[in-house]
Protein backbone atom coordinates (compact mmCIF):
# COMPACT_ATOMS: atom_id res chain seq x y z
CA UNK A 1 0.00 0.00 0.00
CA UNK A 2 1.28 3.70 -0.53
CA UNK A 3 2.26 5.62 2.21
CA UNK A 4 0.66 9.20 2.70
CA UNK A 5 1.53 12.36 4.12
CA UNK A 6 -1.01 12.96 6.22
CA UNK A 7 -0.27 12.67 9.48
CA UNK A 8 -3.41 11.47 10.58
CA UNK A 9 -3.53 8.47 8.37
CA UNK A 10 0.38 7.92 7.95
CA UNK A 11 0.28 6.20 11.31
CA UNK A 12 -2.28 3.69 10.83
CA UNK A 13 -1.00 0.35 10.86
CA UNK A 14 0.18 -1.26 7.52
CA UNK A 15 1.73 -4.54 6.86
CA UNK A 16 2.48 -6.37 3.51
CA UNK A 17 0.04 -8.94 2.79
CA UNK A 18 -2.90 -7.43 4.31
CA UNK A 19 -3.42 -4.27 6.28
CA UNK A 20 -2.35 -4.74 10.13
CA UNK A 21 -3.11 -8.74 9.04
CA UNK A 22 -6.75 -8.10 9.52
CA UNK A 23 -8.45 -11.16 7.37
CA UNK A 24 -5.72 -13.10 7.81
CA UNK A 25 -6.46 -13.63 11.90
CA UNK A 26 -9.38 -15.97 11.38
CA UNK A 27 -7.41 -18.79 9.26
CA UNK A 28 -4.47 -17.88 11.59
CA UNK A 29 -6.63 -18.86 14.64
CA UNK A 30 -8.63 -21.91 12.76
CA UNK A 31 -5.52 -23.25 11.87
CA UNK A 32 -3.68 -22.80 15.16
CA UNK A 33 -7.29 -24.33 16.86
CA UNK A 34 -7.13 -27.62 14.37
CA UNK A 35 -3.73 -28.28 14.90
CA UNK A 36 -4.13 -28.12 19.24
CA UNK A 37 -7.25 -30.11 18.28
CA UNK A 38 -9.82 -27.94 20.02
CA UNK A 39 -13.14 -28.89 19.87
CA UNK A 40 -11.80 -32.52 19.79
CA UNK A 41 -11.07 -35.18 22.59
CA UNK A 42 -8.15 -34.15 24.18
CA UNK A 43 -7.15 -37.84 25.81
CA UNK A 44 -6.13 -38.68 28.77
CA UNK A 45 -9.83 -39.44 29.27
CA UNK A 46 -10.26 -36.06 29.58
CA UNK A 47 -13.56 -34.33 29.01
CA UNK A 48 -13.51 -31.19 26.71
CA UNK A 49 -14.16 -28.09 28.12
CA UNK A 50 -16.48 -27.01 25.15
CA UNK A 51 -16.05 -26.03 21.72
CA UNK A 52 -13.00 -23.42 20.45
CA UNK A 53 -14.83 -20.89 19.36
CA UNK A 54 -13.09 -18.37 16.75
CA UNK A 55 -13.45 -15.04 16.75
CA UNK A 56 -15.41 -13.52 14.10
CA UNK A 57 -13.46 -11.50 11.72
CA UNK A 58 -13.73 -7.79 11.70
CA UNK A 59 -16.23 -6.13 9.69
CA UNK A 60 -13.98 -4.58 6.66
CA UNK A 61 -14.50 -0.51 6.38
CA UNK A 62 -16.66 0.58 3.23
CA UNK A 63 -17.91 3.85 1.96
CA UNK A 64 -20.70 4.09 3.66
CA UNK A 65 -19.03 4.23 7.46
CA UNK A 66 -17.12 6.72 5.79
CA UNK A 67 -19.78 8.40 4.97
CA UNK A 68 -21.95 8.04 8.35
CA UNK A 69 -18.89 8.74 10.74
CA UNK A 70 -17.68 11.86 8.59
CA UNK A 71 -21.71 13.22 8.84
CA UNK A 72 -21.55 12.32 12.93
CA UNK A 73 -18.64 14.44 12.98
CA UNK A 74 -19.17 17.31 11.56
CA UNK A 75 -22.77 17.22 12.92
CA UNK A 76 -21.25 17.69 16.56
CA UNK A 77 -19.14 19.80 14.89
CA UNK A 78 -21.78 22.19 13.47
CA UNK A 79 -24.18 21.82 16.56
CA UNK A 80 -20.76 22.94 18.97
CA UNK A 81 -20.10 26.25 16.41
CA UNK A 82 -23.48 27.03 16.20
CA UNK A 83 -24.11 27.40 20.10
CA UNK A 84 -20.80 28.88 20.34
CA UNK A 85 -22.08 32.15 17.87
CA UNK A 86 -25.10 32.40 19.97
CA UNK A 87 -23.58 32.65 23.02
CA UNK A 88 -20.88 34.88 21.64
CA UNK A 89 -23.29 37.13 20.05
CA UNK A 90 -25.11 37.20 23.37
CA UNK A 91 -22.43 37.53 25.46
CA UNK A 92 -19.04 38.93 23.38
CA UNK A 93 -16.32 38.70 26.36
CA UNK A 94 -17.07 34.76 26.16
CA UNK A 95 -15.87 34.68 22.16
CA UNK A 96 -11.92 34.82 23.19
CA UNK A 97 -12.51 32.16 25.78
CA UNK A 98 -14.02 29.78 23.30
CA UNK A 99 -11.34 30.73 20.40
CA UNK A 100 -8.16 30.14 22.75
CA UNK A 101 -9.67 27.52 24.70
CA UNK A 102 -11.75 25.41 22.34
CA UNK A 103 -8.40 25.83 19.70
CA UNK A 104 -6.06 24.85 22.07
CA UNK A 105 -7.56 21.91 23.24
CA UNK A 106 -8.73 21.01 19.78
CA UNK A 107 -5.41 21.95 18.53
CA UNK A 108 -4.29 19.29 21.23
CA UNK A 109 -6.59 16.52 20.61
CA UNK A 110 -5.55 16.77 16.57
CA UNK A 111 -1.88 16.34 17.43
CA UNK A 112 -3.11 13.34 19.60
CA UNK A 113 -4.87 12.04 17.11
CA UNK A 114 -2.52 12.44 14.28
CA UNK A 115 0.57 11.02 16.29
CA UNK A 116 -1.11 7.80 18.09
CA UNK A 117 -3.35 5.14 17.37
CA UNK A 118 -6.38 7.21 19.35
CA UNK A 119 -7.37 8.89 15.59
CA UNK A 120 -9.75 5.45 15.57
CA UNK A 121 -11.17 6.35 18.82
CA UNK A 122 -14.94 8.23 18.43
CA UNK A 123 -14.23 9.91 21.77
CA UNK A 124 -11.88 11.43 20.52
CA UNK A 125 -13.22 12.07 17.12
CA UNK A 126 -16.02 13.35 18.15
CA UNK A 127 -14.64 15.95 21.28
CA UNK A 128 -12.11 17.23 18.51
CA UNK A 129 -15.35 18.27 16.64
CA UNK A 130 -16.73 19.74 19.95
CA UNK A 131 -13.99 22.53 20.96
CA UNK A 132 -12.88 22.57 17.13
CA UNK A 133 -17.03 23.56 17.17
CA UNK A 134 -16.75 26.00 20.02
CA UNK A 135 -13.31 27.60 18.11
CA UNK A 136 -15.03 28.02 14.66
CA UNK A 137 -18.52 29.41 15.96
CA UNK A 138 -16.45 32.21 17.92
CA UNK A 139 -13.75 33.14 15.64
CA UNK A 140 -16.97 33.71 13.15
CA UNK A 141 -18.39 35.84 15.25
CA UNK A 142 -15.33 37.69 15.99
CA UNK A 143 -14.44 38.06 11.94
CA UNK A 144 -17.90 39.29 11.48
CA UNK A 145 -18.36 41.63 14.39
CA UNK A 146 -14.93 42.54 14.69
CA UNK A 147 -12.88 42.06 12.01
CA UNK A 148 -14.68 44.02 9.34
CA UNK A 149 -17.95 45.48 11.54
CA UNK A 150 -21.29 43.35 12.14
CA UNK A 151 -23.20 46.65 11.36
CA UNK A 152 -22.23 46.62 7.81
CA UNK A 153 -24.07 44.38 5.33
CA UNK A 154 -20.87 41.74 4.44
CA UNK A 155 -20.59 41.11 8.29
CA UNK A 156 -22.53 38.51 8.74
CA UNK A 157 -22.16 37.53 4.74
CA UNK A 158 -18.90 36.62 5.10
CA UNK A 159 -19.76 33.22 7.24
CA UNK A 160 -22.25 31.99 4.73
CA UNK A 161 -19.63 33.03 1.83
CA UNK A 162 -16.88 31.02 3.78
CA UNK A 163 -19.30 28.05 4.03
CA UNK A 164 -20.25 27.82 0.98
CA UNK A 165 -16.94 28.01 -0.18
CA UNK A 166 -15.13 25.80 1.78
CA UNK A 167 -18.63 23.11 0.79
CA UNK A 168 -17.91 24.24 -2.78
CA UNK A 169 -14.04 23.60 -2.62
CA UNK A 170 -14.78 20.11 -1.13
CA UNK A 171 -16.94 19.15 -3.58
CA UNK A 172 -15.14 20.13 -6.40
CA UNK A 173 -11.73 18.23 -5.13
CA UNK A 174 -13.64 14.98 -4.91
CA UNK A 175 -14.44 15.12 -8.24
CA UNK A 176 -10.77 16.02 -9.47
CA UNK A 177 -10.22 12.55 -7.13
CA UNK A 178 -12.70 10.84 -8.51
CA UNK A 179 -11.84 11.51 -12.46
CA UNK A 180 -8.28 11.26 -11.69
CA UNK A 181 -7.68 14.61 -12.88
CA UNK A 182 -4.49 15.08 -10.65
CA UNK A 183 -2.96 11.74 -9.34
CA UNK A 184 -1.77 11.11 -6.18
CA UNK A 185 1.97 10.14 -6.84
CA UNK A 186 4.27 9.30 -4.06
CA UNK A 187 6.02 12.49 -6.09
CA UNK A 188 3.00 14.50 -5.33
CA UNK A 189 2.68 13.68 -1.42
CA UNK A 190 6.41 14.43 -1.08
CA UNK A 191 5.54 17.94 -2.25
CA UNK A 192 2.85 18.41 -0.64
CA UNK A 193 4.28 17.15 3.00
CA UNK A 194 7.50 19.76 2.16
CA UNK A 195 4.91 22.67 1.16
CA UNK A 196 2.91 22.26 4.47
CA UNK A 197 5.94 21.61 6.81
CA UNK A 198 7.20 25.09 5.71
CA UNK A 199 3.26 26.84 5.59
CA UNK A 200 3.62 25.60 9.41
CA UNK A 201 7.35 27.20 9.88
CA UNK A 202 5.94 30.43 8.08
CA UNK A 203 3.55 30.32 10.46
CA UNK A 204 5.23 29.90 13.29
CA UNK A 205 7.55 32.62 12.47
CA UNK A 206 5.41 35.15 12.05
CA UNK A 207 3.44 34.77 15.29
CA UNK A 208 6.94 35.21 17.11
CA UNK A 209 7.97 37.71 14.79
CA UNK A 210 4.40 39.27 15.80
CA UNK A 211 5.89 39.59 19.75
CA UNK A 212 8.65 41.82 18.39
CA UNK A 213 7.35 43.74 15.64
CA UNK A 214 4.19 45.15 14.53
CA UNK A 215 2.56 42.23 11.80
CA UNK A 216 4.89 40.14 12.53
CA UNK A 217 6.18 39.56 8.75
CA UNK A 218 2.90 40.86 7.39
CA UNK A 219 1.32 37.12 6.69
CA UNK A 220 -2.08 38.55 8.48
CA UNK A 221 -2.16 41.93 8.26
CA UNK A 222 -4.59 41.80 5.77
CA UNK A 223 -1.68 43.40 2.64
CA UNK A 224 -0.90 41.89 -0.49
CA UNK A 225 1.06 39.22 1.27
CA UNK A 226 -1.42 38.39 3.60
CA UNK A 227 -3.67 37.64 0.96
CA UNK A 228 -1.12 35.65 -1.01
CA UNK A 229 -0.24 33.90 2.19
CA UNK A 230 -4.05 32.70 2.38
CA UNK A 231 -4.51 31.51 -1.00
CA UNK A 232 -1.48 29.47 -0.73
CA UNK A 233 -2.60 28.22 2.92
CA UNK A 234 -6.38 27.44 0.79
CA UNK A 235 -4.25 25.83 -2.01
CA UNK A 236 -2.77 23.87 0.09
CA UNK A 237 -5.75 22.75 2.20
CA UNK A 238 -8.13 22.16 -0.80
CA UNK A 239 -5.28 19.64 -2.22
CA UNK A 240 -4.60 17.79 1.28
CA UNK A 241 -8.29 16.74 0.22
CA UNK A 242 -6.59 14.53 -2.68
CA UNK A 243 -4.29 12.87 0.23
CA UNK A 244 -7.05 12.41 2.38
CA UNK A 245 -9.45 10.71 -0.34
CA UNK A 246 -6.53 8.43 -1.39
CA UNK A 247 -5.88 7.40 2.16
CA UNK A 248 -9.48 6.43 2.62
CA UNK A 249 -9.39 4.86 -0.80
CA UNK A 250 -6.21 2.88 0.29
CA UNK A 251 -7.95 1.91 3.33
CA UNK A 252 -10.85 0.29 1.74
CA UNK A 253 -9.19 -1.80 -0.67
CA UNK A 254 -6.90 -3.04 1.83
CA UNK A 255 -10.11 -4.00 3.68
CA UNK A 256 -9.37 -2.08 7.18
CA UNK A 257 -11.62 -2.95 9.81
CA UNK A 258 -14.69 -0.43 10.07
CA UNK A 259 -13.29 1.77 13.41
CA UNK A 260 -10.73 2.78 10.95
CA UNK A 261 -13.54 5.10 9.45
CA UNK A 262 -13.08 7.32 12.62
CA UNK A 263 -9.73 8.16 11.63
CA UNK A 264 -10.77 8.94 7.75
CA UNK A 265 -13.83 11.36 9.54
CA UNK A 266 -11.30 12.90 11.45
CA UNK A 267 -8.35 13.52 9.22
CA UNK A 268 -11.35 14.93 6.79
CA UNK A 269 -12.67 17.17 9.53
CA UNK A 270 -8.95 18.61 10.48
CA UNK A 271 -8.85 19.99 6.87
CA UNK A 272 -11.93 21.19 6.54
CA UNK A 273 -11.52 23.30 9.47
CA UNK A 274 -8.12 24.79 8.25
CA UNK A 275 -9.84 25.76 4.68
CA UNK A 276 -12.82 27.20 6.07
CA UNK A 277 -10.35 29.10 9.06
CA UNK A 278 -8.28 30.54 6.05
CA UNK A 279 -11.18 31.07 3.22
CA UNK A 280 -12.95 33.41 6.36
CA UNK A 281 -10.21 35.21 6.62
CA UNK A 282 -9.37 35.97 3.22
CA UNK A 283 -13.12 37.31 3.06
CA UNK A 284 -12.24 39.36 5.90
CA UNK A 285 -9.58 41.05 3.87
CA UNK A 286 -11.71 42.08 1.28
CA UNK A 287 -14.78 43.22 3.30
CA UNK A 288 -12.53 45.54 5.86
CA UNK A 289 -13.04 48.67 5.23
């Protein structure tokens, strides 16, 4: 199977001959059980202690738990920003609580997801979508309200603009998938792992540069290289969606167990997020006046 970039998905368990050697336990165990004889007099005079029993195999992962798990996630995820406007818009001194704290911990529970096994773990999944929830319902409210004004008319227009962008975006990248318009090469993940590790650095230098200087190095200031700096961050984000469909691809055909479709829902959800973080804030460039 090809390896992927992703973080999320590049530590799920692989194995020549299988994936992880799920489908290949069950004729493991039968023939481990026939050759101990279970099931079988044991001698001695012995009595048997009841039939071996195999386990059944796991259920392999299709589409469809894709599918379902991806639409539980970003359910919670929609319900969580959703009260998180209201109760920012009712209350505005609780929208920087809910932007540092829900992104911090959901900033957390990504980099726990992405760098254990726990990314197949709905607990987890599913309180990432929570706080991730909280973080994107406040930081709209803030980019509406405060960013560019809520009185004016493109205050509140900007959320349903980002929305159906980042839907739009989505959609259309599945279908470049899908007609294998752009391939996903080994050649192409190695580029695309080498242009995010240095979006990240960028990133990270300009929010300490941003302690010491006014703008930092001008990546969100809202100038001409701020708005360069967010197409190439949406660039980016709208082709991790070819990595992502891949690794879910990859994961079907090597018939991963069904759980697995946690991990593909929240790998999906972690770039979603980003786009719709960066297409809301290149809006908010254009409607500041």
């Amino acid at each position: 199977m090809r390896s992927t970039s992703n973080p999320v998905f590049r530590n799920l368990p692989q194995q020549s001959g299988g994936y992880s050697a799920f489908g290949s336990a069950a004729a493991g165990a039968g023939y481990y059980g026939h050759q101990q004889g279970y099931g079988q007099p044991q001698g001695y005079g012995q009595p048997q202690y009841g039939e071996y029993q195999p386990q059944a195999p796991t259920r392999a992962m299709t589409i469809d738990d894709v599918v379902t798990k991806t639409g539980i996630t970003l359910g919670v995820l929609v319900v969580a920003a959703i009260v998180s406007f209201i109760l920012s818009a009712g209350n505005p001194g609780l929208a920087p609580l809910f932007v540092i704290g829900g992104g911090l911990i959901g900033f957390i529970l990504a980099m726990v997801g992405s760098f254990t096994r726990l990314m197949n773990n709905p607990a987890l999944v599913l309180s990432y979508a929570a706080f991730e929830g909280l973080f994107l319902g406040a930081i709209s409210h803030l980019f509406a309200n405060v960013a560019i004004g809520g009185s004016t008319p493109n205050g509140s227009s900007i959320i349903i603009q980002a929305v159906l962008a980042t839907i739009g975006v989505f959609a259309g990248m599945l279908v470049v998938y899908k007609t294998g318009a752009v391939r996903v090469t080994p050649r192409f993940q190695r580029v695309m792992f080498g242009a995010l590790i240095g979006v990240v650095v960028l990133m990270l230098g300009n929010l300490v540069a941003s302690f010491f200087m006014d703008g930092g190095f001008g990546l969100r200031d809202g100038g001409p290289i701020a708005i360069i700096f967010s197409l190439v961050c949406i660039g980016l984000a709208a082709f991790s969606f070819l990595l992502d469909f891949d690794a879910a691809d990859q994961l079907i055909r090597a018939g991963a167990p069904e759980k697995m479709a946690w991990g593909v829902a929240f790998g999906l959800t972690v770039t979603l997020v980003w786009l719709y973080v960066e297409i809301l804030r290149l809006l908010s460039y254009f409607n500041n006046d």
